[in-house]
Structure formats: structure tokens, C-alpha cells
N, C-alpha and C. Protein backbone atom coordinates (compact mmCIF):
# COMPACT_ATOMS: atom_id res chain seq x y z
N UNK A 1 -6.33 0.89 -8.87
CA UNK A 1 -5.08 0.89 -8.14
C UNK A 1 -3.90 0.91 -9.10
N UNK A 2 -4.06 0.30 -10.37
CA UNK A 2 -2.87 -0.21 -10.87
C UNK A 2 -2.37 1.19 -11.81
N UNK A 3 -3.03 2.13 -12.37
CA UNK A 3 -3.07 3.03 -12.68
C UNK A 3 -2.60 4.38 -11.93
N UNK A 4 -2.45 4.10 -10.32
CA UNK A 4 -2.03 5.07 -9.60
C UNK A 4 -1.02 5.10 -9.10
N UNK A 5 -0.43 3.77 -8.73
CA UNK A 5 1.44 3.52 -9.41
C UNK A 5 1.64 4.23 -10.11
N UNK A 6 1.26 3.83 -11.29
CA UNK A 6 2.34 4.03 -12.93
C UNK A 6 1.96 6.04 -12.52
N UNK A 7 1.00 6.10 -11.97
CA UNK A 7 0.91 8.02 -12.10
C UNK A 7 1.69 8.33 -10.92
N UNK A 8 2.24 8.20 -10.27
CA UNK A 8 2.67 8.10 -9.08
C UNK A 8 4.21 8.20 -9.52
N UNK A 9 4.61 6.90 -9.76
CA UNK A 9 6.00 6.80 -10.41
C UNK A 9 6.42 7.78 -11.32
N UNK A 10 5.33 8.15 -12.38
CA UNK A 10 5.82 9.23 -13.59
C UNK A 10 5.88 10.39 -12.87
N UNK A 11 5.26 10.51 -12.37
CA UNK A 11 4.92 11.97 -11.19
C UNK A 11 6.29 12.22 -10.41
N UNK A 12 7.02 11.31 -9.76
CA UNK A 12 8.35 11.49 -9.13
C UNK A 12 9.21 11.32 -10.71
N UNK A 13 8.89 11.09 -11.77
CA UNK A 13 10.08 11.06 -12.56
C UNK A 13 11.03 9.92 -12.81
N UNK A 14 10.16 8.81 -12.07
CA UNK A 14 11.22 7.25 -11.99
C UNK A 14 11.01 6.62 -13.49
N UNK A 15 11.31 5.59 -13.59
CA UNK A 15 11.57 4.34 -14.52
C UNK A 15 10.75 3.44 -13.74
N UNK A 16 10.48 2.49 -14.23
CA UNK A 16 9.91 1.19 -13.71
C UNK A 16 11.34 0.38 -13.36
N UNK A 17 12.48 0.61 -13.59
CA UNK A 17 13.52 -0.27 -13.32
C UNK A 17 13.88 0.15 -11.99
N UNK A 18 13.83 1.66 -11.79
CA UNK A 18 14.27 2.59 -10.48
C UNK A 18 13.13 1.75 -9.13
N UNK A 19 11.88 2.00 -9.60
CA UNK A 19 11.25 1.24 -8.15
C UNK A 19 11.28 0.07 -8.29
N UNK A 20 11.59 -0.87 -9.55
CA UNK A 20 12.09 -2.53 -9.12
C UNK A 20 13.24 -2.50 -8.25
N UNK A 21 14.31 -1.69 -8.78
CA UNK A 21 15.31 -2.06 -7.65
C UNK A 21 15.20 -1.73 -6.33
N UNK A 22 14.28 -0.61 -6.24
CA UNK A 22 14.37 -0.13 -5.04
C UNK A 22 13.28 -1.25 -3.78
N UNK A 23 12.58 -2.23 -4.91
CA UNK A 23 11.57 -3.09 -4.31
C UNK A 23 12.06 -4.30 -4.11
N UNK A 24 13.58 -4.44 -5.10
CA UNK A 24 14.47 -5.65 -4.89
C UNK A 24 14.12 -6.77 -6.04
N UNK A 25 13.07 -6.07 -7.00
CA UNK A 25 12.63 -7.16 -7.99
C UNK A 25 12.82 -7.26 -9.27
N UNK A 26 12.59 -7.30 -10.17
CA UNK A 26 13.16 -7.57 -11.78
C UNK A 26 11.90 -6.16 -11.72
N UNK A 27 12.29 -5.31 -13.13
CA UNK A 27 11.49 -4.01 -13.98
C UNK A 27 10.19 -5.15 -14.56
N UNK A 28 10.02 -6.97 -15.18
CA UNK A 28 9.42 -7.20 -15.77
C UNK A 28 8.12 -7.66 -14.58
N UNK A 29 8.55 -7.64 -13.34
CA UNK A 29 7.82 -7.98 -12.51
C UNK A 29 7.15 -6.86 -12.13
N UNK A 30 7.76 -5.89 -11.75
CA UNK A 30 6.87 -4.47 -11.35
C UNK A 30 6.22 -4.13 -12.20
N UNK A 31 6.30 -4.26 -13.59
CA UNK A 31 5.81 -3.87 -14.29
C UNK A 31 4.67 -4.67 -14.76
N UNK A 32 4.31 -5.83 -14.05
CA UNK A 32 3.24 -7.07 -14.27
C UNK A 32 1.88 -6.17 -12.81
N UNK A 33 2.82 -5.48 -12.51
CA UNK A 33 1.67 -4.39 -11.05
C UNK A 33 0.68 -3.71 -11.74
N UNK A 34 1.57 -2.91 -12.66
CA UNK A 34 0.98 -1.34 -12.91
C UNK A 34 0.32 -1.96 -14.12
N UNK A 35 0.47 -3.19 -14.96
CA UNK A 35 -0.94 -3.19 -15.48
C UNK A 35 -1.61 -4.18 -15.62
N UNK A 36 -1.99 -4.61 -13.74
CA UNK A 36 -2.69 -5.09 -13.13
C UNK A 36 -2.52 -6.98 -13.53
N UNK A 37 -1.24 -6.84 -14.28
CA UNK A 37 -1.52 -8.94 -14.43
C UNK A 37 -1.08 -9.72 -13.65
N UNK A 38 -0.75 -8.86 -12.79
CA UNK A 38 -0.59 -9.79 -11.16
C UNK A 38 -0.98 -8.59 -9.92
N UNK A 39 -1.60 -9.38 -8.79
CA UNK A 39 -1.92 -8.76 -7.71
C UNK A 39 -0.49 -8.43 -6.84
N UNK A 40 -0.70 -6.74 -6.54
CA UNK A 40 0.42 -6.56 -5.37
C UNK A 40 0.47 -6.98 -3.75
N UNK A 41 1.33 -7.21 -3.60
CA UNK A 41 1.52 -8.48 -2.25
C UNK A 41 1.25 -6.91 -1.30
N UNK A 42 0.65 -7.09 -0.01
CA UNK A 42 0.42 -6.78 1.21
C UNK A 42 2.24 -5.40 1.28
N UNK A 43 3.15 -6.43 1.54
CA UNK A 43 4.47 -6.44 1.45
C UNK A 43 5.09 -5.09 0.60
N UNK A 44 4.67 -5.18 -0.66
CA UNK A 44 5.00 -4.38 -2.02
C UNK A 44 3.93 -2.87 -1.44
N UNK A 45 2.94 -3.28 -1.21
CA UNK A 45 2.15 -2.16 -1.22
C UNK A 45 2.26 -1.13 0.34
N UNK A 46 2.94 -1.59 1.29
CA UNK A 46 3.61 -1.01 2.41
C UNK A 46 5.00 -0.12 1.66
N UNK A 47 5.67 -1.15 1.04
CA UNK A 47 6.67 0.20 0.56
C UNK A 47 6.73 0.88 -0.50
N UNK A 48 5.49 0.42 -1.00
CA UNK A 48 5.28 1.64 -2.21
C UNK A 48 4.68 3.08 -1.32
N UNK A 49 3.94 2.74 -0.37
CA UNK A 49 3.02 3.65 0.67
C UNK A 49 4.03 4.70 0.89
N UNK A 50 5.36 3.55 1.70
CA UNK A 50 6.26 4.82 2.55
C UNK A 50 7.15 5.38 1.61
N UNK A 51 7.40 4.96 0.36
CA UNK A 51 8.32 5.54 -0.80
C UNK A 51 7.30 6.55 -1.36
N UNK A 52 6.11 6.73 -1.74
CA UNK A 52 5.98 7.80 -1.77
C UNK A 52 4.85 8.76 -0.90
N UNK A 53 5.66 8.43 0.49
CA UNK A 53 4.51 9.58 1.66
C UNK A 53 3.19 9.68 1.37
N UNK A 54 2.49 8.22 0.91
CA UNK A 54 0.94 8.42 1.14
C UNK A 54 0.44 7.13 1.96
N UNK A 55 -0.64 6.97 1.76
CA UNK A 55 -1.26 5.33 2.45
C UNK A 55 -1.95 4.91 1.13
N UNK A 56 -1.75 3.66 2.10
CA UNK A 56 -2.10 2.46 1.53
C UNK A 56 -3.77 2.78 0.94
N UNK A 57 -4.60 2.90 1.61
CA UNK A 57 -5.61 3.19 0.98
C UNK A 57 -5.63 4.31 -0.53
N UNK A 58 -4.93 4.75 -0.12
CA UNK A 58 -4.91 5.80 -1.68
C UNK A 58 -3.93 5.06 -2.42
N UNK A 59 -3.60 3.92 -2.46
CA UNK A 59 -2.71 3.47 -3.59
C UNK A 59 -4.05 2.12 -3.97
N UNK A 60 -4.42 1.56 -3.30
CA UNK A 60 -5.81 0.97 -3.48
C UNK A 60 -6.92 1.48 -4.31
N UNK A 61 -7.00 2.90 -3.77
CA UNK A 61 -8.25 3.74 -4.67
C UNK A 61 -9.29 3.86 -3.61
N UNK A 62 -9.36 3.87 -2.33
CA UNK A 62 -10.09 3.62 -1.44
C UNK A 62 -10.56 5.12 -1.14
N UNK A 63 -9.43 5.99 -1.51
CA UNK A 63 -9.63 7.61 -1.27
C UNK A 63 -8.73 8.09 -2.07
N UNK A 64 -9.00 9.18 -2.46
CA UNK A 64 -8.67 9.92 -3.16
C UNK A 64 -7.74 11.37 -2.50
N UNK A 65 -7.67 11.04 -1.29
CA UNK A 65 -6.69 11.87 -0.69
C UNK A 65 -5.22 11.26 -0.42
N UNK A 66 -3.87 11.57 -0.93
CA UNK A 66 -2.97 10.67 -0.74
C UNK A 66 -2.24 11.31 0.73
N UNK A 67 -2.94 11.64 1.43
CA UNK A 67 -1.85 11.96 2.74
C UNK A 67 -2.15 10.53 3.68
N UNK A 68 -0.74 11.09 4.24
CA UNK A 68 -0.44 9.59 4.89
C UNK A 68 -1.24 9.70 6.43
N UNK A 69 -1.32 8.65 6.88
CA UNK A 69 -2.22 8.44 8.39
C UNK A 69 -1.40 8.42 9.12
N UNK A 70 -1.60 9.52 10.05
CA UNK A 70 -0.56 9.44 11.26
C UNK A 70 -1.19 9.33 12.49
């Protein structure tokens, strides 16, 4: 999972500071996600989903298809 953030984020071209703010949290905290030294809250992982148009399961690793469930 924590690996498909950070590809995710580079992939749109962000910073780790760009989706802290946009998550409302410090860059040193998001950045405790993507390599994995803290677990992402329920919460975090809903708007990482809808920020970048996939599901939750593909930010998990559950599938490997990132389209979203409608």
C-alpha cells in the first residue's frame, strides 16, 4: 500500500507537502504513510481514494485495477 501513494502522488506531479495540506496535516506526517511508519486512518484513505479517482481497495493493494466503484 505504502508504495502506491508515493507512485500515485509522483504520477500527478505533487510534493508530499501538496497532499499534506490538502489532508490538513504536517508533510512530516504524510510522509510517516508512504513509508509505512505509521498506519493510514480509515479517514486519510477515503480522501486519498476520491483525490485521486480510484478505490480504496487499490490504494490497499487488494487489486490492481485503480478504477473507482460505482
Amino acid at each position: 500500500m505504502y508504495p502506491r501513494i508515493r507512485d500515485l502522488r509522483e504520477d500527478h506531479d505533487k510534493k508530499q507537502t501538496e497532499i499534506a495540506n490538502m489532508l490538513g496535516m504536517s508533510q512530516t506526517g504524510y510522509s510517516k504513510y508512504e513509508t509505512g511508519e505509521n498506519d493510514i486512518p480509515t479517514s486519510i484513505l477515503i480522501k486519498l481514494a476520491r483525490y485521486y479517482n480510484t478505490s480504496i481497495d487499490y490504494l490497499l493493494g487488494e487489486t490492481d485495477k485503480p478504477d473507482r466503484y460505482e
